[in-house]
C-alpha atoms as a PDB file:
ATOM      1  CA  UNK A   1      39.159 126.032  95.145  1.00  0.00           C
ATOM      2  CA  UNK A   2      39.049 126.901  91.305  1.00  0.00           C
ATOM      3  CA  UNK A   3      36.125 128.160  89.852  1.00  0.00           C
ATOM      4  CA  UNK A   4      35.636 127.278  85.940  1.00  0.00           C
ATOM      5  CA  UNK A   5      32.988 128.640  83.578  1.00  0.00           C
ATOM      6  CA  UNK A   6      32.855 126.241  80.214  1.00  0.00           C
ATOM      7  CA  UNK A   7      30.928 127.191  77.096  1.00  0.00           C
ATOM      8  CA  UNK A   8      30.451 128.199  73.611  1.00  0.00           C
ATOM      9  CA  UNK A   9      29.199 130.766  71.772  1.00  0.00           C
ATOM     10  CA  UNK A  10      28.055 129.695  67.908  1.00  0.00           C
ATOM     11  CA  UNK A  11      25.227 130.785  65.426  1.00  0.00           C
ATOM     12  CA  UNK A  12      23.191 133.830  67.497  1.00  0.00           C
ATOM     13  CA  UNK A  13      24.799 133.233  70.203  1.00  0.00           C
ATOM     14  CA  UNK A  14      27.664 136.247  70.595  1.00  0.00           C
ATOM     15  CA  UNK A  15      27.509 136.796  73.975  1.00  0.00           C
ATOM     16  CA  UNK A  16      27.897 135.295  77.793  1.00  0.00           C
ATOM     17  CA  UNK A  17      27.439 136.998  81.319  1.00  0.00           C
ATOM     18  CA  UNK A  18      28.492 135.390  84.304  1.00  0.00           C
ATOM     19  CA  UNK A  19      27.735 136.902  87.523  1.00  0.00           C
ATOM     20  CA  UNK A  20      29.654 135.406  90.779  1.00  0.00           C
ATOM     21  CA  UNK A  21      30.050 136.219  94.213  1.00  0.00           C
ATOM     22  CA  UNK A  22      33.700 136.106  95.590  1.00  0.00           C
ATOM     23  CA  UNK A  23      35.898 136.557  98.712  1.00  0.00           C
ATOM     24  CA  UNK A  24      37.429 139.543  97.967  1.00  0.00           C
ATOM     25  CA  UNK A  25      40.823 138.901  97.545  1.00  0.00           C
ATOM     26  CA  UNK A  26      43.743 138.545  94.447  1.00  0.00           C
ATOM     27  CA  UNK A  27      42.426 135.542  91.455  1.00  0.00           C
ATOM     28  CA  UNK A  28      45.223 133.915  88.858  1.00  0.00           C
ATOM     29  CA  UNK A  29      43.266 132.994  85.699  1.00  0.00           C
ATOM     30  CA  UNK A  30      43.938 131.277  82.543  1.00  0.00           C
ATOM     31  CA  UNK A  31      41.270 131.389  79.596  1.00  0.00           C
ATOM     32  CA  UNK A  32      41.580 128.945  76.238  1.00  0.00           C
ATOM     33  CA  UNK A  33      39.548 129.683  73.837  1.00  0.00           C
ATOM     34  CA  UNK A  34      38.776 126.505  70.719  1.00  0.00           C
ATOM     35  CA  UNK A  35      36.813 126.002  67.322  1.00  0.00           C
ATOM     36  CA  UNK A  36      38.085 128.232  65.191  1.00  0.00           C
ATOM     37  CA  UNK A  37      36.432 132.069  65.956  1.00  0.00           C
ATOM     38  CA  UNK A  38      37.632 134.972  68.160  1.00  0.00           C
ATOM     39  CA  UNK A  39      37.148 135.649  71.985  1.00  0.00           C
ATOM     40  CA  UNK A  40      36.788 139.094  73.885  1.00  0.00           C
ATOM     41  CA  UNK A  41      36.040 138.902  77.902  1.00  0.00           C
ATOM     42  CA  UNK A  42      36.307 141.016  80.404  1.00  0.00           C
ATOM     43  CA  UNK A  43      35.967 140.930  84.275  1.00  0.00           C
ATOM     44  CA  UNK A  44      33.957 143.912  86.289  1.00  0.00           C
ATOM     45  CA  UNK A  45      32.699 144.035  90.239  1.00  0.00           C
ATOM     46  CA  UNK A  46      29.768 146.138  91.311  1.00  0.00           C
ATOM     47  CA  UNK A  47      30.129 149.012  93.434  1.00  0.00           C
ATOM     48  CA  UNK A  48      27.313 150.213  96.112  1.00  0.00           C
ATOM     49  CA  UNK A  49      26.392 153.592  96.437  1.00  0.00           C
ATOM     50  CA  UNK A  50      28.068 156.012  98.509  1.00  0.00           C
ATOM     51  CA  UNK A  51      26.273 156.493 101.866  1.00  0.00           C
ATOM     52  CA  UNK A  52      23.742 159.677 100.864  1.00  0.00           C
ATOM     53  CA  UNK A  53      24.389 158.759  96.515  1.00  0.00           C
ATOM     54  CA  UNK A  54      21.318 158.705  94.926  1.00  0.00           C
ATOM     55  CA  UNK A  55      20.851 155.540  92.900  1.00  0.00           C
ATOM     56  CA  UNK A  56      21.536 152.221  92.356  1.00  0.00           C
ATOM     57  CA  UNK A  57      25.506 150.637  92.216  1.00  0.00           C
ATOM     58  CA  UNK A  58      27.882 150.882  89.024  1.00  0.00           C
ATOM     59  CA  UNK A  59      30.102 148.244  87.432  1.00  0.00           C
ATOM     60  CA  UNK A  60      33.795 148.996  87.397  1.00  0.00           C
ATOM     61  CA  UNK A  61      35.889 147.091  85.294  1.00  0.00           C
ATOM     62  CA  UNK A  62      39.014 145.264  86.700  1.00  0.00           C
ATOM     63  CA  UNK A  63      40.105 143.732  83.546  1.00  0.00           C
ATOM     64  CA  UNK A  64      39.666 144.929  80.895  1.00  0.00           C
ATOM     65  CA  UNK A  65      38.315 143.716  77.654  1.00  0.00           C
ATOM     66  CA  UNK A  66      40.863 141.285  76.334  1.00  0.00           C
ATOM     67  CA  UNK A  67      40.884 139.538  72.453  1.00  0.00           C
ATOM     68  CA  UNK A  68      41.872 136.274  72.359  1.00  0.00           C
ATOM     69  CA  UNK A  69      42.090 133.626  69.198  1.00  0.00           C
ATOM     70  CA  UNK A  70      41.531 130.416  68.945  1.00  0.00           C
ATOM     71  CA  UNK A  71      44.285 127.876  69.811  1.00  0.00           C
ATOM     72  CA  UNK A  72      45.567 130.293  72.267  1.00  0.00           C
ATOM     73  CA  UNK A  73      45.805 130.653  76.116  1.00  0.00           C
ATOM     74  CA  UNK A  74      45.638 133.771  78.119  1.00  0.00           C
ATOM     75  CA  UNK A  75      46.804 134.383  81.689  1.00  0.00           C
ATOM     76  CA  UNK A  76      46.704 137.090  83.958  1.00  0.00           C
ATOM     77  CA  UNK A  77      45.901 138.077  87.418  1.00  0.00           C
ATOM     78  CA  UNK A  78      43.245 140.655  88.789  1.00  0.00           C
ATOM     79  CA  UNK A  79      41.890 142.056  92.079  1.00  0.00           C
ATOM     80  CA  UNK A  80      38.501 143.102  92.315  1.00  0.00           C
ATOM     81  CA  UNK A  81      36.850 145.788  94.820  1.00  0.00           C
ATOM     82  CA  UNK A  82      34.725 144.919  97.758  1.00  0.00           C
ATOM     83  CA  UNK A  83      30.988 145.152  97.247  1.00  0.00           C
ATOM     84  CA  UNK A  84      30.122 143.973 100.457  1.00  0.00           C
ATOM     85  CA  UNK A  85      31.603 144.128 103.790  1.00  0.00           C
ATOM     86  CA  UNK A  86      30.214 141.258 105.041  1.00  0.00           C
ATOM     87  CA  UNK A  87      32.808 138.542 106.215  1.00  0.00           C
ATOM     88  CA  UNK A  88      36.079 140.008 105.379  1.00  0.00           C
ATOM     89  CA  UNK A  89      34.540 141.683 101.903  1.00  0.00           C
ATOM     90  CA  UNK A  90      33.121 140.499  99.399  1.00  0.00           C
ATOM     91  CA  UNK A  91      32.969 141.079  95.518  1.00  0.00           C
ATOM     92  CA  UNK A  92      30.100 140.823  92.868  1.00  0.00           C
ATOM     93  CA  UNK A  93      32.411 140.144  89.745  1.00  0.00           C
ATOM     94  CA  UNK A  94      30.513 140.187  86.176  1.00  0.00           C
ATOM     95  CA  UNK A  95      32.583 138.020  83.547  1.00  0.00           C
ATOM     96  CA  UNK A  96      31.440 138.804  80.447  1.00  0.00           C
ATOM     97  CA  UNK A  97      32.458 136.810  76.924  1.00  0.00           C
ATOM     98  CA  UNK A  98      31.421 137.790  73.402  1.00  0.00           C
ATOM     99  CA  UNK A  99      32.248 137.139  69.907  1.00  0.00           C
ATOM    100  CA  UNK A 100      31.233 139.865  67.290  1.00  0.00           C
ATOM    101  CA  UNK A 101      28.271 139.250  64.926  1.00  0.00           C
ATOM    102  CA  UNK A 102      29.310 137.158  62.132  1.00  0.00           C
ATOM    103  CA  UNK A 103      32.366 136.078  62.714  1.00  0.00           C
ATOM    104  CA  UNK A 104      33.166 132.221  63.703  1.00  0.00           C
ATOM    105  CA  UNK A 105      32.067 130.888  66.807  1.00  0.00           C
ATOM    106  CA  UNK A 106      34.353 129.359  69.785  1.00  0.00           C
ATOM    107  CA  UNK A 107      34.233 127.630  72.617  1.00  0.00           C
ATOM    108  CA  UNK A 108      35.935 128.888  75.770  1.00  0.00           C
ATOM    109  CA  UNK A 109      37.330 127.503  79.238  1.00  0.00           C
ATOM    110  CA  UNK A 110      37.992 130.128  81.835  1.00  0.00           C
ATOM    111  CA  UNK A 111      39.570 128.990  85.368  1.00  0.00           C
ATOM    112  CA  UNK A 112      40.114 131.203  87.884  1.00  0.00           C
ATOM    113  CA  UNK A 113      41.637 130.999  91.450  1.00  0.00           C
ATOM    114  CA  UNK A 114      42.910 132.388  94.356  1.00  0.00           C
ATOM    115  CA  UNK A 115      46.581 133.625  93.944  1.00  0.00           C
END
């Protein structure tokens, strides 16, 4: 079953931080980004400490940070590490979108799947 994440970022608004919780396994996804500014995202999954590490986790990325204009699709394909071993692994990912300070805003539409 897809997953989509829909939004916008305009005015103060420069950046979005999904957080999901995913069976650990290889996504397709396509991203469109509208309304006229530029796009950067990139995907990350959390990693536990070893046993015996001191500490919390740390975020590895899995894609990484991608610029995308407006009027324009992006595809691509990732597989994120397991962050839990619970019912054939599972994977924290982080999705993170942004837009730098100043610059027009956009709307985005990000739909990902299993491949």
């Amino acid at each position: 079953m897809p997953t989509r994440i829909k939004d916008d970022l305009f005015g103060v608004d420069t950046k979005d931080t999904c957080n999901l919780l995913k069976k650990t396994r290889k996504y397709n996804y396509t991203l469109k980004a509208s309304g006229g500014g530029k796009l950067s995202f990139k995907i990350k999954y959390y990693v536990l400490p070893e046993l015996g590490e001191s500490g919390r986790g740390r975020w590895v990325v899995t894609e990484k940070k991608s610029k995308i204009a407006s009027g324009t699709t992006l595809d691509g394909t990732f597989t994120p590490g397991k962050t839990y071993e619970s019912e054939g692994g599972q994977s924290k990912l982080q999705i993170v979108f942004s837009r730098a300070i100043g610059t027009a805003g956009v709307a985005y539409d990000f739909v990902m799947e299993p491949a």
